[in-house]
Protein backbone atom coordinates (compact mmCIF):
# COMPACT_ATOMS: atom_id res chain seq x y z
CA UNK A 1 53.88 71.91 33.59
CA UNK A 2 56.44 68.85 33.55
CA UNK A 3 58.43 68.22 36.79
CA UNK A 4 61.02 65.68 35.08
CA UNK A 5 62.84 63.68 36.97
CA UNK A 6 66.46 61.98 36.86
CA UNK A 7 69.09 60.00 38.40
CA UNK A 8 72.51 61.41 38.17
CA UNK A 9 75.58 58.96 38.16
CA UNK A 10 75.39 58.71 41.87
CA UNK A 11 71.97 57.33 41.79
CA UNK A 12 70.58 61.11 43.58
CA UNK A 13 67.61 62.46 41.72
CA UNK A 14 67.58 65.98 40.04
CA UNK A 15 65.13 68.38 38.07
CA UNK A 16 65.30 69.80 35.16
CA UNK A 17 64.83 73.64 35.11
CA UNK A 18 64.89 75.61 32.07
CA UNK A 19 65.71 79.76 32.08
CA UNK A 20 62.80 81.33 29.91
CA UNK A 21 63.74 83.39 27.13
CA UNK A 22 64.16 86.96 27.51
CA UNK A 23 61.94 87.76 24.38
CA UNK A 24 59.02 86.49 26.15
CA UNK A 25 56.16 88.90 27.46
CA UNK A 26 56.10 87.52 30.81
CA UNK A 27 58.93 86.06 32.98
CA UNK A 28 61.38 86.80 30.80
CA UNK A 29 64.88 85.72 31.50
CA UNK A 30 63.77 83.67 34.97
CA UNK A 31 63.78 79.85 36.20
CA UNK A 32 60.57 77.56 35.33
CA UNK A 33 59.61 73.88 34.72
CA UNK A 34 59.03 73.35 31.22
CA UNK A 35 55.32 73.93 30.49
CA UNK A 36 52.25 76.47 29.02
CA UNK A 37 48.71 76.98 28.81
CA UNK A 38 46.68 73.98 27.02
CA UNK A 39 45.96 74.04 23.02
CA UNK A 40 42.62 72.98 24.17
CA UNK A 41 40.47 72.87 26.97
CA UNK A 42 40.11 68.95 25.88
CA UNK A 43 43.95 68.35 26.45
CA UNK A 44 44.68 66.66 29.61
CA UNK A 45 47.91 68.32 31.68
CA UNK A 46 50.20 65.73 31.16
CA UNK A 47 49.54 65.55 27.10
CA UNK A 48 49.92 69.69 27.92
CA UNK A 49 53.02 69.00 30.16
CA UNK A 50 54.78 66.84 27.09
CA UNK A 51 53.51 68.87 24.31
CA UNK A 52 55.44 72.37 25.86
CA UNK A 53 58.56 70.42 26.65
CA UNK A 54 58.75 69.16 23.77
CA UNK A 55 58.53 72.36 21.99
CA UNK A 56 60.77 74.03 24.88
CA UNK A 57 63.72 71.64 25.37
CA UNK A 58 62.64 68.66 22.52
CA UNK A 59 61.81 65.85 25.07
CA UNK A 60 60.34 63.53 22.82
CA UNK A 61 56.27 62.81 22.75
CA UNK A 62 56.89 59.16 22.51
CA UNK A 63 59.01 56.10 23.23
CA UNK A 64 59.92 55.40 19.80
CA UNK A 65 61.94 58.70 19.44
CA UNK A 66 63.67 58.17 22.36
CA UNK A 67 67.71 57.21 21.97
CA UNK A 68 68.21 54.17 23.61
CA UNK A 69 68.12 53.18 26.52
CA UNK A 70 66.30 56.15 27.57
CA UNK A 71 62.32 56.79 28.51
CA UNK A 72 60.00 58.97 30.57
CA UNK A 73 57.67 57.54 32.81
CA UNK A 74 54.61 59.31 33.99
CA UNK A 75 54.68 59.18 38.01
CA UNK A 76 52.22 61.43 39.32
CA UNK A 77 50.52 64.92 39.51
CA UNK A 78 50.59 67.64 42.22
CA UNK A 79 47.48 69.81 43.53
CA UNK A 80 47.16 72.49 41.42
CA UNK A 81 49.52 75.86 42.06
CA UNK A 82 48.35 79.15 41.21
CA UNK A 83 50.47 81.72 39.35
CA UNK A 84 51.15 85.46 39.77
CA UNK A 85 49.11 85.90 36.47
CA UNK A 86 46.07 83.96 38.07
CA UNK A 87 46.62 80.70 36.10
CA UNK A 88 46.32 77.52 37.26
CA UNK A 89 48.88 75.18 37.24
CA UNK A 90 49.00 71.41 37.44
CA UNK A 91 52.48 70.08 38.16
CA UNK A 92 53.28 66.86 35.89
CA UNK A 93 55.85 64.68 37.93
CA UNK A 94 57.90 62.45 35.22
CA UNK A 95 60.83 60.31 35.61
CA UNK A 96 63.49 59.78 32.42
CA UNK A 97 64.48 56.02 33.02
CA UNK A 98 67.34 54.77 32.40
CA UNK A 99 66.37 51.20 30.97
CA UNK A 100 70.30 49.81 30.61
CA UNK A 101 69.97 46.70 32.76
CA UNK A 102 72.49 48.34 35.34
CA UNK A 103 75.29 50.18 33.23
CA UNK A 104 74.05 53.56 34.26
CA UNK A 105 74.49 55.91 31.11
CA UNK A 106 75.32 59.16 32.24
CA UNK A 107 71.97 60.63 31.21
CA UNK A 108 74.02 64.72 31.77
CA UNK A 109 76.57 63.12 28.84
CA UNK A 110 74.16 61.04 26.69
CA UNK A 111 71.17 63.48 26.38
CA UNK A 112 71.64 66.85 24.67
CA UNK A 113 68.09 69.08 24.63
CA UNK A 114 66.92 71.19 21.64
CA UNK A 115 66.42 74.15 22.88
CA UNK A 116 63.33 76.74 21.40
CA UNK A 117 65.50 79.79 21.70
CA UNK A 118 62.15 81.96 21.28
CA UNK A 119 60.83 80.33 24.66
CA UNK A 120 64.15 78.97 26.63
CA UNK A 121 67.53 80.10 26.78
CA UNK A 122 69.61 77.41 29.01
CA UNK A 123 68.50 74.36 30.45
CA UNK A 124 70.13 72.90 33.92
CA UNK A 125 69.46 70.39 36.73
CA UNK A 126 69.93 70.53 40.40
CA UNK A 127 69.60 68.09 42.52
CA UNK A 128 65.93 67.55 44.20
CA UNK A 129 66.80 67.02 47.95
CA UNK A 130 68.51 70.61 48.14
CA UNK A 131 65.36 72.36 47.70
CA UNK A 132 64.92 70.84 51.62
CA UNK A 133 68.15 72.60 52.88
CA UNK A 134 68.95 76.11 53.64
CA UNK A 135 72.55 75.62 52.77
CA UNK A 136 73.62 74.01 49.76
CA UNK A 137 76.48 71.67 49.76
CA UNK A 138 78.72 70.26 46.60
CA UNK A 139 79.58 71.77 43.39
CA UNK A 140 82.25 73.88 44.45
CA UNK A 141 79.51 76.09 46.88
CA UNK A 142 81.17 76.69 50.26
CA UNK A 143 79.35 74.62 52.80
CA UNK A 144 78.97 77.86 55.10
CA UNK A 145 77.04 79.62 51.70
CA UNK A 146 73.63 80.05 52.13
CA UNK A 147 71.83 79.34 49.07
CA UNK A 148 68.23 79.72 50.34
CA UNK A 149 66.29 83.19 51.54
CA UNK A 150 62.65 82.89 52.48
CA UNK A 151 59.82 85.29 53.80
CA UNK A 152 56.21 85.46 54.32
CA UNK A 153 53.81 87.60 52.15
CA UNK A 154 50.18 87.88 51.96
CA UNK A 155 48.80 87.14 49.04
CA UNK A 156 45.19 86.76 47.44
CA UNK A 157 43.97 87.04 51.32
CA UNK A 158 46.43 84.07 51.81
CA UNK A 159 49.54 83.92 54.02
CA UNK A 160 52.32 82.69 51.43
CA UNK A 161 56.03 81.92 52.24
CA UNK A 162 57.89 83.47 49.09
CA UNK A 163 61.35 80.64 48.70
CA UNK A 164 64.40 81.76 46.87
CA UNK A 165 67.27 79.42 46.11
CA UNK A 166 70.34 80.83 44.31
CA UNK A 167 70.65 77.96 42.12
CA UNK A 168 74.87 76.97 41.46
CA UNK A 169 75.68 75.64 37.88
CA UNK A 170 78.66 75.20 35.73
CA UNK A 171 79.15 76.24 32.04
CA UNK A 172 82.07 76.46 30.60
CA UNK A 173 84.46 76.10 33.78
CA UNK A 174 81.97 79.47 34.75
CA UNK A 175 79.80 78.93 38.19
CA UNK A 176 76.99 80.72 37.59
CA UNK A 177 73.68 81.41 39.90
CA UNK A 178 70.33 81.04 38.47
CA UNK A 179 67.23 82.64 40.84
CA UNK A 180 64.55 79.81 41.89
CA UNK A 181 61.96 81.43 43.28
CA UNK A 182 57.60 82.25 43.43
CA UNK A 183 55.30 79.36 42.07
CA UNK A 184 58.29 76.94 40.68
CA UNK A 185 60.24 77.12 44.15
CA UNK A 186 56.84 76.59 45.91
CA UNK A 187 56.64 73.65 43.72
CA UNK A 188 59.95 71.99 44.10
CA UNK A 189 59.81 72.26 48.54
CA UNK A 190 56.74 70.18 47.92
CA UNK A 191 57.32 67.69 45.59
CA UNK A 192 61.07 67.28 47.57
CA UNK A 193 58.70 66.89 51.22
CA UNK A 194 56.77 63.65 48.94
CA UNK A 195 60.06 61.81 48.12
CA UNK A 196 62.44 62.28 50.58
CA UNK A 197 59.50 61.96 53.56
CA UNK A 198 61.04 64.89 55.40
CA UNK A 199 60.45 68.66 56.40
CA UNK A 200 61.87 71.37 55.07
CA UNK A 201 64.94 73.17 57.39
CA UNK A 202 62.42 76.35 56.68
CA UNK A 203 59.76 77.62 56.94
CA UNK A 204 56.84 76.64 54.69
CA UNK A 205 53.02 76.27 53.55
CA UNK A 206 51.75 72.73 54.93
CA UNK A 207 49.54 72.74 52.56
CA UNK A 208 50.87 71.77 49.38
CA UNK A 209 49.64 73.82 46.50
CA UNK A 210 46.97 76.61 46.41
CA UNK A 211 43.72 74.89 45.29
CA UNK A 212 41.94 76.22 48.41
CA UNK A 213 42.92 79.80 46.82
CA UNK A 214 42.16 78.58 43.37
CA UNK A 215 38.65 77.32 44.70
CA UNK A 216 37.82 81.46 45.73
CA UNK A 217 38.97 82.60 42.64
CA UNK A 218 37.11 80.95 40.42
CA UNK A 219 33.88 80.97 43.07
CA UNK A 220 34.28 84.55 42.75
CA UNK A 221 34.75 84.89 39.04
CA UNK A 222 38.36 85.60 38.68
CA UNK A 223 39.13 83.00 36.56
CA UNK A 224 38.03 81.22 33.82
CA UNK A 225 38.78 78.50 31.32
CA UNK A 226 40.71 80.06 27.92
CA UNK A 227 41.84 77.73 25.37
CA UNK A 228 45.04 79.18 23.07
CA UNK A 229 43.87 79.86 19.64
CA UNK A 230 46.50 77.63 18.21
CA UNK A 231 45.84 74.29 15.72
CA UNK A 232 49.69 73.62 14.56
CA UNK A 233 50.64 70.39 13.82
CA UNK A 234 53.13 69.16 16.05
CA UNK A 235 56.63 68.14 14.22
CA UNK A 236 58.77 65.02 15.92
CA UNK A 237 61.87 66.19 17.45
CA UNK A 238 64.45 63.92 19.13
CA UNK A 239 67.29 64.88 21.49
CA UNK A 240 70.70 64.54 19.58
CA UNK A 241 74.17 65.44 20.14
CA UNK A 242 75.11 67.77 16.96
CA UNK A 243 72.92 70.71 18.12
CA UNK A 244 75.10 73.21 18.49
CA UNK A 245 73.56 74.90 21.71
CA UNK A 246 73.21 72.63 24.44
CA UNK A 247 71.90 72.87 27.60
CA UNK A 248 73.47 71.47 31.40
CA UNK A 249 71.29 68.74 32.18
């Protein structure tokens, strides 16, 4: 799955989070990253990661459909995370540069996603150092609001601390609350502990991801590599501006 990355007109970074469809057979209608199995077991998770957000949100596959001054920069990838349907998951972190020399385009004005309405509804962005707080602060959330609820469950013989985080966003003058919670949650404490250097104000795994779990599933035989039967070829599609339903990066 992509983690992508971006710096708001303050300079703070934020992820992108899409809300999945509510046609889809599994996690309908709640918060992921943008991302899916692999076409093939031959496809590496980054080409996986940028293949399903393309088709999800239309971030472009390449540099040369990119509107200017805009790119995404592969940074790094995060141990593997497992999913309730016993799937592993490699987290593709991505940043979308800004490459104006300084001006700072708003990338929240300048960038408009495509949305698949068969696989994502909406599309937002919070910012990436709140998933470190237990109270979330800006955006018209009172500063005494607790946005975060956590608890400890056992899990695949495991003890695994279960984050929520009542996500605030605007649309259309309308502040809203999207759940962020399970596996993508779990994700976003971790990758926030790598760039801001800092413990969470919660409790949390210290180990970041669940290949130790992964390892005794697949020792034991409960999972095993499954490649999509799907051979489509892939159609360019570029983020513009006249798409009627946009999303709130």
């Amino acid at each position: 799955m992509l983690v992508l990355l971006f710096a708001d007109r303050r300079g703070d970074l934020r992820v992108v989070l899409t809300l999945r469809s509510p046609l889809l057979r599994t996690f309908a209608g709640q918060v992921a990253l943008p991302g899916g199995k692999a076409d093939f077991l031959s496809e590496t998770p980054v080409q996986t990661a940028r293949r399903e957000a393309y088709e999800e949100i239309g971030l472009p596959l390449d540099s040369h459909h990119f509107p200017p001054p805009f790119s995404v920069e592969h940074i790094t990838e995060l141990p593997c995370s497992l999913a309730r349907t016993t799937l592993g998951v490699r987290p593709c972190v991505a940043f979308l540069r800004d490459d104006s020399n300084g001006s700072r385009v708003d990338v929240e004005e300048a960038l408009t996603p495509r949305l698949d309405a068969n696989e994502v509804s909406s599309v937002f962005s919070v910012p990436l150092e709140q998933f470190l707080n237990r109270k979330y602060l800006g955006l018209g959330v009172s500063s005494e609001e607790s946005w975060y609820q956590g608890n400890w469950v056992n899990w695949e013989g495991a003890r695994w601390r279960m984050h929520e985080f009542q996500a605030p966003v605007w649309e259309r003058n309308t502040l809203k609350k999207y759940r962020v919670w399970g596996m993508t949650a779990r994700i976003l404490v971790d990758l926030a502990r790598i760039a801001y250097g800092r413990d969470p104000e919660f409790e949390f795994n210290t180990e970041m991801g669940d290949e130790s779990m992964i390892k005794e599933l697949f020792e034991a035989g409960q999972m095993k590599e499954k490649a999509k039967k799907q051979d489509a070829e892939l159609e360019t599609k570029v983020f513009t501006e006249d798409i009627p339903k946009k999303g709130n990066l």
